[in-house]
C-alpha atoms as a PDB file:
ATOM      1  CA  UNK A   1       0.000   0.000   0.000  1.00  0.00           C
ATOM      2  CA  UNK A   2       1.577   3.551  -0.823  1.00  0.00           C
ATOM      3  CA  UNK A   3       1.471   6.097   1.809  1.00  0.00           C
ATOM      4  CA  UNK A   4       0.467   9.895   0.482  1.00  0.00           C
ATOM      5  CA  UNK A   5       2.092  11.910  -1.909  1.00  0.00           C
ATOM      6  CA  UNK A   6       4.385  14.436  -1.442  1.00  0.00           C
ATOM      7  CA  UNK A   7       2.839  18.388  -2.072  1.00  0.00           C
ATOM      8  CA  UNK A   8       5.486  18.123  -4.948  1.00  0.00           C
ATOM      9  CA  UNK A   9       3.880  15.409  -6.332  1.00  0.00           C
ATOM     10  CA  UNK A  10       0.699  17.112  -6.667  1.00  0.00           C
ATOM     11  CA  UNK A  11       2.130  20.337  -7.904  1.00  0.00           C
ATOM     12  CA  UNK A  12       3.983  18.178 -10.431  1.00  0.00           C
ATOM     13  CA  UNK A  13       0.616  16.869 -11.536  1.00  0.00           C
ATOM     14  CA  UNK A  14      -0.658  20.130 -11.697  1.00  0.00           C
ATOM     15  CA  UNK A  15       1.751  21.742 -13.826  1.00  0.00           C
ATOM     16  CA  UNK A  16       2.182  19.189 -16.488  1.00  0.00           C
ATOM     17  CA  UNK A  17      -1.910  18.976 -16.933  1.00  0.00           C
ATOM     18  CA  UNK A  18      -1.715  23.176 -17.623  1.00  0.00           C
ATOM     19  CA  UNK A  19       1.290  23.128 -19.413  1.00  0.00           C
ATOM     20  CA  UNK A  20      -0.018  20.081 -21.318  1.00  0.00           C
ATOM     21  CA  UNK A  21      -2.667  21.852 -23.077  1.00  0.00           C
ATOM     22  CA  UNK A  22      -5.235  21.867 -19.697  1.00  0.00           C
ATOM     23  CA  UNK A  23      -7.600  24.274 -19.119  1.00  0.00           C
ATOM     24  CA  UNK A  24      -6.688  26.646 -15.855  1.00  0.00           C
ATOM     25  CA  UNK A  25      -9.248  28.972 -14.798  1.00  0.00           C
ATOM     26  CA  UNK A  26      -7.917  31.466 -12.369  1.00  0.00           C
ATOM     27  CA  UNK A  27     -10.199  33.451  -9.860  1.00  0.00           C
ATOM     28  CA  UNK A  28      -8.506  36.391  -8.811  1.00  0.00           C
ATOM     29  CA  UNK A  29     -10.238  36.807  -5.022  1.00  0.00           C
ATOM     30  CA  UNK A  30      -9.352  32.974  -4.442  1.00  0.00           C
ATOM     31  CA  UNK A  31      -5.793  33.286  -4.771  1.00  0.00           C
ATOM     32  CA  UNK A  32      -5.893  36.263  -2.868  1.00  0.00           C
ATOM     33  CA  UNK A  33      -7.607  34.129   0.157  1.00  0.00           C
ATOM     34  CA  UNK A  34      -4.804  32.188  -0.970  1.00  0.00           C
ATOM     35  CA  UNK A  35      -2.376  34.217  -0.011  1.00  0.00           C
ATOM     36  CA  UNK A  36      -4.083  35.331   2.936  1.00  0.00           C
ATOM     37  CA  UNK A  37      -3.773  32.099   4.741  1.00  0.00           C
ATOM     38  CA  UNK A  38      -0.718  31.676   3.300  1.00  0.00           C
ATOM     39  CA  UNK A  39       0.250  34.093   5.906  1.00  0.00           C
ATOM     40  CA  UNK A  40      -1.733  33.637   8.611  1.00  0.00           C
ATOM     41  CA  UNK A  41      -0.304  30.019   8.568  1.00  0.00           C
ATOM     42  CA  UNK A  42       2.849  31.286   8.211  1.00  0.00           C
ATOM     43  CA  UNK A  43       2.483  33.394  11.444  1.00  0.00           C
ATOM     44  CA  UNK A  44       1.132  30.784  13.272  1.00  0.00           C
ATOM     45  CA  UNK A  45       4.182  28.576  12.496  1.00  0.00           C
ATOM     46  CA  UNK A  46       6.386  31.014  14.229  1.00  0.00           C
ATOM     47  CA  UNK A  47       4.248  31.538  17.117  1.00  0.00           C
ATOM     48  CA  UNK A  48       4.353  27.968  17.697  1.00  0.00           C
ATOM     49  CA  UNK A  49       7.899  27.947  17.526  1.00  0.00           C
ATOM     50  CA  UNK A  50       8.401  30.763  19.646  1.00  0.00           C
ATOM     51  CA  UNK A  51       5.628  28.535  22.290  1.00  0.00           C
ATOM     52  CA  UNK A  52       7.905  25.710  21.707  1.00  0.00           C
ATOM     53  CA  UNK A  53      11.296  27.397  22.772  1.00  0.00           C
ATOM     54  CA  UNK A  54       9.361  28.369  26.332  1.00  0.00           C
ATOM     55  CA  UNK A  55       6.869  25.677  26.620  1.00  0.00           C
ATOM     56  CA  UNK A  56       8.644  22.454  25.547  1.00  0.00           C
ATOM     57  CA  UNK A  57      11.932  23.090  27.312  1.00  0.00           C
ATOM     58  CA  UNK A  58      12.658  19.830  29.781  1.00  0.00           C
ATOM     59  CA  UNK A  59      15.429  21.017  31.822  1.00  0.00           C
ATOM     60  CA  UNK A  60      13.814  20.900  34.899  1.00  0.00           C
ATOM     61  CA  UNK A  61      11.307  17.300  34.566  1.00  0.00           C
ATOM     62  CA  UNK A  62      11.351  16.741  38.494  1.00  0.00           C
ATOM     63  CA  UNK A  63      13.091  13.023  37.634  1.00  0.00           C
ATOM     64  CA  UNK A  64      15.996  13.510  39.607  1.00  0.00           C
ATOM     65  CA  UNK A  65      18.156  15.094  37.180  1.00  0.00           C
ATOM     66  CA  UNK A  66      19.824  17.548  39.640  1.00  0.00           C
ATOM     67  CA  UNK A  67      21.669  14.094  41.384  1.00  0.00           C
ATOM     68  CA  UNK A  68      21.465  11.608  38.826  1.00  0.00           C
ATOM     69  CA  UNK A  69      23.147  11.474  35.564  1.00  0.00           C
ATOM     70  CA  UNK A  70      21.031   9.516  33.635  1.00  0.00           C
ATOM     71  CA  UNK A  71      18.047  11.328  34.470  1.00  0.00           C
ATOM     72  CA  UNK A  72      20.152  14.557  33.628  1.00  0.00           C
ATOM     73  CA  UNK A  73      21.096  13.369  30.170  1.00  0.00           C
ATOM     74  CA  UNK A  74      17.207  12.136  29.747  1.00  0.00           C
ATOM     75  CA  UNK A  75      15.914  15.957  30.327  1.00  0.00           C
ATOM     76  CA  UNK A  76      18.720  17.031  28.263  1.00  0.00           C
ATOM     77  CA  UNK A  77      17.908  14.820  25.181  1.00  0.00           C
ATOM     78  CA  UNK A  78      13.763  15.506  25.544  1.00  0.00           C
ATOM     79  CA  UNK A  79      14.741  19.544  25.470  1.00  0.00           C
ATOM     80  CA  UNK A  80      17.215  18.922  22.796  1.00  0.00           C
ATOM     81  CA  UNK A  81      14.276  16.941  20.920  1.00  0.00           C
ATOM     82  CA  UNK A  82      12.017  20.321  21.816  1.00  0.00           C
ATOM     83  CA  UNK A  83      14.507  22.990  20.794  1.00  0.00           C
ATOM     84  CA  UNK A  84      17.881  21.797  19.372  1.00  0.00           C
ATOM     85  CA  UNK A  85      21.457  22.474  20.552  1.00  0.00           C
ATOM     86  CA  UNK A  86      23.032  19.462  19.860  1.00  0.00           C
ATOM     87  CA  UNK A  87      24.998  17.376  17.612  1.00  0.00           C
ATOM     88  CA  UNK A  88      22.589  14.055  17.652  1.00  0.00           C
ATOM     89  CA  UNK A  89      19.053  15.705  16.404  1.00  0.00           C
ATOM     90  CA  UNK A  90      18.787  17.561  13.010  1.00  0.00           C
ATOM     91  CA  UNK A  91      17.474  20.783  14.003  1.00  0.00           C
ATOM     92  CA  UNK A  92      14.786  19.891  11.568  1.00  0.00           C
ATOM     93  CA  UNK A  93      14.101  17.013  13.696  1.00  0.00           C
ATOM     94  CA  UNK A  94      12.970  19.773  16.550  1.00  0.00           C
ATOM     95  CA  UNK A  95      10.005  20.888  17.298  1.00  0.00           C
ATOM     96  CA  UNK A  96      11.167  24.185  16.456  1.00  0.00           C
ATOM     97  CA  UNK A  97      12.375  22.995  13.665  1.00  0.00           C
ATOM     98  CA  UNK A  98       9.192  21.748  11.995  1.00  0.00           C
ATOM     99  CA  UNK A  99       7.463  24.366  13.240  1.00  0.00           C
ATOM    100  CA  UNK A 100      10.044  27.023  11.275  1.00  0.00           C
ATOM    101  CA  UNK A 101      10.018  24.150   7.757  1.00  0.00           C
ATOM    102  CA  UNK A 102       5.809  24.718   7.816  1.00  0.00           C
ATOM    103  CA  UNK A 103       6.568  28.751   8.268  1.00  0.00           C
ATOM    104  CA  UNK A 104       8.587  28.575   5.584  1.00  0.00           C
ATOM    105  CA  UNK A 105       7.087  26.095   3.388  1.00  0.00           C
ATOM    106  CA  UNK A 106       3.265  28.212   3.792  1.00  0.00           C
ATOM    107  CA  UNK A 107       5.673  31.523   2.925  1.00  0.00           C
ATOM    108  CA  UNK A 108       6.862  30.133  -0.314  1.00  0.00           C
ATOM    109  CA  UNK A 109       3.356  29.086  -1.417  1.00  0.00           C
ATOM    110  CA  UNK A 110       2.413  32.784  -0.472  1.00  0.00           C
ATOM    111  CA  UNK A 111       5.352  34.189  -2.571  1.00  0.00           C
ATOM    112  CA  UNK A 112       4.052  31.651  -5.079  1.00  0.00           C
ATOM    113  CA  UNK A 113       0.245  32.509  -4.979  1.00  0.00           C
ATOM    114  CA  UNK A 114       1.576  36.324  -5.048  1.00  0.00           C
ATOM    115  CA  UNK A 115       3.467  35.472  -8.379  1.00  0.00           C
ATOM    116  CA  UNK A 116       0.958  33.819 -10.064  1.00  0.00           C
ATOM    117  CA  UNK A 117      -2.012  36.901  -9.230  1.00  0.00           C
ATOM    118  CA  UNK A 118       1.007  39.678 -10.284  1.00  0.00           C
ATOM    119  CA  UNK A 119       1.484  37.887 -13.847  1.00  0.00           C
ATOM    120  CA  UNK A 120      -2.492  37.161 -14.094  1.00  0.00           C
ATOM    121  CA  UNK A 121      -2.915  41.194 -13.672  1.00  0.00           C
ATOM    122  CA  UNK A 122      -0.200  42.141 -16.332  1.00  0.00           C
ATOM    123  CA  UNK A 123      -1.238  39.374 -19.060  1.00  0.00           C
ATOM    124  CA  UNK A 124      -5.037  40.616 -18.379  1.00  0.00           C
ATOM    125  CA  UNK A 125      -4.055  44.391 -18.118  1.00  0.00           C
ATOM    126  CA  UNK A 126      -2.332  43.057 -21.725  1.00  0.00           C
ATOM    127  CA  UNK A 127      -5.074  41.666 -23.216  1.00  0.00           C
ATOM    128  CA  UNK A 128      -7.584  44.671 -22.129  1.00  0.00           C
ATOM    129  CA  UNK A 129      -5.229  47.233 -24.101  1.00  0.00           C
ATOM    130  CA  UNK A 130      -5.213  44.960 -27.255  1.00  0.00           C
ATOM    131  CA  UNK A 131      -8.932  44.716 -27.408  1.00  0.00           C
ATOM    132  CA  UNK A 132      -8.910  48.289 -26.181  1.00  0.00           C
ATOM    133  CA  UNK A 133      -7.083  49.285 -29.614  1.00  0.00           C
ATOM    134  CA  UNK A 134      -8.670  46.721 -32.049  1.00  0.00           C
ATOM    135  CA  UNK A 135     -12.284  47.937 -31.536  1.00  0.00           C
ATOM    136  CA  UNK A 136     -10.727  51.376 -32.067  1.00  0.00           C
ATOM    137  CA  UNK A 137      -8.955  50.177 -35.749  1.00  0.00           C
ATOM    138  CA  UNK A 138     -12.404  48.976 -36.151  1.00  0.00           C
END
């Protein structure tokens, strides 16, 4: 059984049916709701890893880790799992860190929505003056 696509995957899918002679019908208030979740997500990424810096750090678990050294490398490895700092975990492997990848991931599809409304306006503005100046040669 396969497991879910990647987004890639989809946008991959996407592309080749418009660029592939698919139809694409673009509604201009959509992408900007688009864009405005884009960034609302966005924010709430980094709010949740600013939470998780404060709220997730385990350096004080009430396990003994003041006197005992295994419970003193257990808090340090479950804050280190929250918030990073060392060499074992991939920072992307934090909480922090997937909270940051979604804040970033949400502001590229922003930029991207943003792209795609900016070229919709120009080729539209475009095709407005080229009516505008064949019903005028007519």
């Amino acid at each position: 059984m396969a497991g879910p696509e990647a987004p890639e995957a989809g946008w991959k899918a996407f592309t080749e049916n418009v660029v592939g002679g698919g139809r694409l019908e673009l509604d201009p208030a959509g992408i900007e709701q688009c864009i405005k979740l884009c960034q609302e997500h966005a924010e709430d990424m980094r709010l949740l890893a600013d939470r998780a810096r404060d709220d997730l750090r385990a350096t004080e678990l009430g396990i003994g880790e003041k006197d005992i050294d295994s419970a003193k490398e257990l808090a340090r490895k479950f804050d280190e799992k929250a918030v990073g700092g060392g060499d074992a975990i991939a920072v992307s492997n934090t909480a922090v860190g997937l909270f940051l990848a979604h804040q970033a991931y949400a502001k590229d599809m922003g930029s991207m929505f943003e792209a795609v409304l900016r070229r919709y306006r120009e080729q539209d503005a475009a095709f407005a003056a080229e009516l505008g100046s064949a019903g005028a040669d007519v």
